[in-house]
Protein backbone atom coordinates (compact mmCIF):
# COMPACT_ATOMS: atom_id res chain seq x y z
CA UNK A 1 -35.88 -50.30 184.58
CA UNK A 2 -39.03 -50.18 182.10
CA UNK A 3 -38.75 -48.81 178.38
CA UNK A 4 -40.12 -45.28 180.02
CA UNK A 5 -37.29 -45.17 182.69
CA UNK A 6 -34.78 -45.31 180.05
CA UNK A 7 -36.69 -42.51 177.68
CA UNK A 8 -36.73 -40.05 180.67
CA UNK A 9 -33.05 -40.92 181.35
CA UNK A 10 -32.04 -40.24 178.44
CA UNK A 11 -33.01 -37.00 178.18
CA UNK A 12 -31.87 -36.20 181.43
CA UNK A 13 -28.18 -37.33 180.48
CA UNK A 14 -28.02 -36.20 176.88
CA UNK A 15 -30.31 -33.44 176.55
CA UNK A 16 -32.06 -34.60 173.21
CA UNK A 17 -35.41 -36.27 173.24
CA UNK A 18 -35.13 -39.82 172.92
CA UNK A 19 -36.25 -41.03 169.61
CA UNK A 20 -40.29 -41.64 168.45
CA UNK A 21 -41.41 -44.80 169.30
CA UNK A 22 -42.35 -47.33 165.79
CA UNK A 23 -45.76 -46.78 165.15
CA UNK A 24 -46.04 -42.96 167.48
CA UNK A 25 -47.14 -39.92 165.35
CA UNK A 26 -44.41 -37.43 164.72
CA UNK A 27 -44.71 -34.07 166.67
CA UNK A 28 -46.70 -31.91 164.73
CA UNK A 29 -44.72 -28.32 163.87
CA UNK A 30 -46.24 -25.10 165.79
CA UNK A 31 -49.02 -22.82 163.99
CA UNK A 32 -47.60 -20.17 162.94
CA UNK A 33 -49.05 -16.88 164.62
CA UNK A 34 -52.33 -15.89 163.67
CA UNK A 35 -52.86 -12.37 161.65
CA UNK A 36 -54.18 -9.29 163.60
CA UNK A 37 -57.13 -7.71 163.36
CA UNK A 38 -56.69 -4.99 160.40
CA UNK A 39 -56.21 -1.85 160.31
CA UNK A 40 -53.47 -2.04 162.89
CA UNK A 41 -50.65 0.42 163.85
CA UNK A 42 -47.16 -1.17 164.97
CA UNK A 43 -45.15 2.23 166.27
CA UNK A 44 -42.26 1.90 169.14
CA UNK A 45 -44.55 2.95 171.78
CA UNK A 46 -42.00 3.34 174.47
CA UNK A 47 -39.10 5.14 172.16
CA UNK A 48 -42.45 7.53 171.47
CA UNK A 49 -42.70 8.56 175.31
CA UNK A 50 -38.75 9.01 175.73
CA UNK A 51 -38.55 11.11 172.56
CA UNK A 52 -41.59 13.25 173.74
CA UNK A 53 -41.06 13.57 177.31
CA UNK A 54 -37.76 15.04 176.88
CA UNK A 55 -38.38 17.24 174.24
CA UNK A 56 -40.91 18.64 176.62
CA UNK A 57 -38.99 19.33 179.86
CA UNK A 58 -36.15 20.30 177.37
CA UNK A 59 -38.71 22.68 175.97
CA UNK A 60 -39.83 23.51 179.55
CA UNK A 61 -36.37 24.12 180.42
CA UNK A 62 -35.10 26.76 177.80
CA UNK A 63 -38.26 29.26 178.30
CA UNK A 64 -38.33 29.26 181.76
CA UNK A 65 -34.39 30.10 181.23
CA UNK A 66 -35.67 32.80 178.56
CA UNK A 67 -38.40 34.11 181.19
CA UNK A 68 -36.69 34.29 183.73
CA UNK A 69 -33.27 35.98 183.86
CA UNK A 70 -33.53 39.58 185.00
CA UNK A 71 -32.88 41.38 182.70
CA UNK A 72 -30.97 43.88 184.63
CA UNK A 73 -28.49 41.34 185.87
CA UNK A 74 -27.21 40.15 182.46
CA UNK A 75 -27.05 41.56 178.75
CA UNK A 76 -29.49 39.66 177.53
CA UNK A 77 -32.32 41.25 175.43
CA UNK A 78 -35.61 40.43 173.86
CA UNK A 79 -33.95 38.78 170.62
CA UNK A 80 -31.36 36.31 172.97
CA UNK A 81 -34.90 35.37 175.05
CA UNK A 82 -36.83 34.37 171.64
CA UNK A 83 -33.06 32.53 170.83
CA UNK A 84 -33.18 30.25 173.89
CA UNK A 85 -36.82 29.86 173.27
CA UNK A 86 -36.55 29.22 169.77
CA UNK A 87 -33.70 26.56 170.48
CA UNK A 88 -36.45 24.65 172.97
CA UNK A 89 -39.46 24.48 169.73
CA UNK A 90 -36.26 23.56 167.99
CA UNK A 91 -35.09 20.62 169.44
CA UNK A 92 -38.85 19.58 170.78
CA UNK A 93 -39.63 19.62 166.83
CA UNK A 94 -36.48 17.64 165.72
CA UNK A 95 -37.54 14.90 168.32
CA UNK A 96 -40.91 14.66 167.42
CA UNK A 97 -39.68 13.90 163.70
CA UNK A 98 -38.23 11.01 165.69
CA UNK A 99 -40.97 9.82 166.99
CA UNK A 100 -42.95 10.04 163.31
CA UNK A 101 -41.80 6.41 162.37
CA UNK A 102 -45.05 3.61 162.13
CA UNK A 103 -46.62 0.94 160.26
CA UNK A 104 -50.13 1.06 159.37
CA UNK A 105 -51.58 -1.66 157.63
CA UNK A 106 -55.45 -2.06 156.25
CA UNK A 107 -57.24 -4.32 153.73
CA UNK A 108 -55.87 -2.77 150.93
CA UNK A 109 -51.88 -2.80 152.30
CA UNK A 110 -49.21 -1.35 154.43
CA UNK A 111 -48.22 2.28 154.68
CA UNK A 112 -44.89 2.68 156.00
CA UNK A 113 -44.09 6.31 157.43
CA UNK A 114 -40.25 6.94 158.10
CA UNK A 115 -38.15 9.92 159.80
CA UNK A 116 -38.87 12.10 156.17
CA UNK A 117 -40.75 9.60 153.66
CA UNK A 118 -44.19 8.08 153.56
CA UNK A 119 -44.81 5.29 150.75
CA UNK A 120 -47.91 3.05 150.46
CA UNK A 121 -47.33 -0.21 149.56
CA UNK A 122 -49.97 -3.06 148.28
CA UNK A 123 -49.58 -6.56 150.04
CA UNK A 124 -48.63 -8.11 146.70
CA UNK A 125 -45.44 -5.98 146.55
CA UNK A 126 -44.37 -7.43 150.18
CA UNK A 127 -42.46 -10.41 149.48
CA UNK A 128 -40.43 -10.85 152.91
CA UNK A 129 -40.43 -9.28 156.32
CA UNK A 130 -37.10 -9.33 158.00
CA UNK A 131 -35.97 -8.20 161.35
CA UNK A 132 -32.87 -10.35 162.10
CA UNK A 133 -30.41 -10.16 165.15
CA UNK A 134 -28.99 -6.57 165.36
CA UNK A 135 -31.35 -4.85 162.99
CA UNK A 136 -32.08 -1.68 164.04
CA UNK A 137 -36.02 -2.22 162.58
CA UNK A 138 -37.83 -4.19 159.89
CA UNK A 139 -36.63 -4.45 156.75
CA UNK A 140 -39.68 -5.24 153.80
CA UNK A 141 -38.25 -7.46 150.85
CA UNK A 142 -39.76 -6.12 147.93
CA UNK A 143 -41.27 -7.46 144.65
CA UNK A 144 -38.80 -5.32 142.56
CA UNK A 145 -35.58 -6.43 143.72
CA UNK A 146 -35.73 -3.40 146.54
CA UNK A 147 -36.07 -3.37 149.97
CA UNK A 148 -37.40 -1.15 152.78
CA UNK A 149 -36.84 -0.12 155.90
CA UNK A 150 -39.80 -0.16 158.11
CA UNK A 151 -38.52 2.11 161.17
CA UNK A 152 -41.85 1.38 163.07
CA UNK A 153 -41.05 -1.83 164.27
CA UNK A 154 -37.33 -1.35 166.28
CA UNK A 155 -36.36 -3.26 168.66
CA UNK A 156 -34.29 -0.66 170.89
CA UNK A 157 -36.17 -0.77 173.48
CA UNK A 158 -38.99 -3.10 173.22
CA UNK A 159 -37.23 -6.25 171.79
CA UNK A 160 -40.00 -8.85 172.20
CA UNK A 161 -42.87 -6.32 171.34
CA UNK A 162 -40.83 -5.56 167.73
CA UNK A 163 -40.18 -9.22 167.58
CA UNK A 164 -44.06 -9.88 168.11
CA UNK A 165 -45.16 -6.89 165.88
CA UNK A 166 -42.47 -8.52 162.78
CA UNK A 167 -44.26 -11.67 163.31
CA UNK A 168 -47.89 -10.07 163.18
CA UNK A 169 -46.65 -8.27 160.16
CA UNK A 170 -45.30 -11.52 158.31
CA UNK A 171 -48.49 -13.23 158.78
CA UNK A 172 -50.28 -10.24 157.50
CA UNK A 173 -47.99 -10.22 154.63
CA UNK A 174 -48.52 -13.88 154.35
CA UNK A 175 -52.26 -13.51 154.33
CA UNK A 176 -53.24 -10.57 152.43
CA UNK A 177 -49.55 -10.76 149.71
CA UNK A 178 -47.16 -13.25 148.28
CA UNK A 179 -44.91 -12.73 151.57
CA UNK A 180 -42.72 -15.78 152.56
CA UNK A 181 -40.46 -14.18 154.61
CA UNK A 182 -40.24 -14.91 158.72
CA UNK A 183 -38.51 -12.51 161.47
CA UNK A 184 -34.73 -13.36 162.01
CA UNK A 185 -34.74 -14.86 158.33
């Protein structure tokens, strides 16, 4: 059995690389990702369609509903038709608040636009981006001793596209700011 037998074995039996050889250059640690192109949008694409689809067909649902019970078979008027149809732009409108959450960053920072708020942000005031294991989205370490969610990037339904839009967001933040924060940190 040769010095290389023995390596290979014992990985096979333990698991764990066998140790570096005297005189062998240490493995060197992975680049970290490179930064995207700016400006760039990071938005849940896919919670987007969901959100939108249904409020359509739920939309679609309550006028047809409105336009289309006789009128002589029921008691329903004018003002209960505009009701159901009113309900329909209702909820359509509440989900496409929903679907408002995104990320845009540029040269001069990030602009994070929640369910209700919209704040601009300059890259120096990023000092971590966070996203660890049962986040519901990114959460931006401040440089006041705040943070901030970043709804934009969830990982609901998309969990390796949030993962890989926290870690395009980091090295922004890294590259632009005084970020030193890394997703699942």
């Amino acid at each position: 059995m040769t010095s290389t037998d023995k390596n290979e074995d014992d990985v096979k039996a333990t698991g764990d690389p066998p140790a570096p050889q005297p005189g062998a250059q240490a493995p060197t640690p992975p680049a970290p990702p490179a930064a995207p192109e700016l400006p760039v949008v990071f938005r849940p694409v896919l919670t987007r369609i969901i959100l939108m689809v249904t409020g359509a067909v739920v939309l679609a649902v309550l006028l047809v509903i409105a336009v289309i019970v006789p009128v002589s078979a029921s008691t329903w008027g004018l003002g209960d038709r505009f009701t159901v149809a009113g309900t329909g732009l209702a909820a359509w409108g509440v989900l496409a608040v929903l679907c408002r959450p995104k990320v845009l960053a540029d040269a001069d920072g990030v602009t994070v636009v929640n369910l209700t708020a919209k704040r601009r942000l300059a890259w120096a005031e990023i000092i971590r981006v966070s996203l660890r294991p049962g986040d519901p989205w990114v959460t931006l370490d401040l440089a006041d001793g705040t943070t901030m969610a970043a709804m934009g990037i969830q990982p609901g339904l998309a969990r390796e596209r949030a993962l890989a839009d926290a870690r395009a967001l980091r090295a922004l933040v890294e590259a632009h700011g005084s970020g030193t924060g890394a997703p699942g940190n």
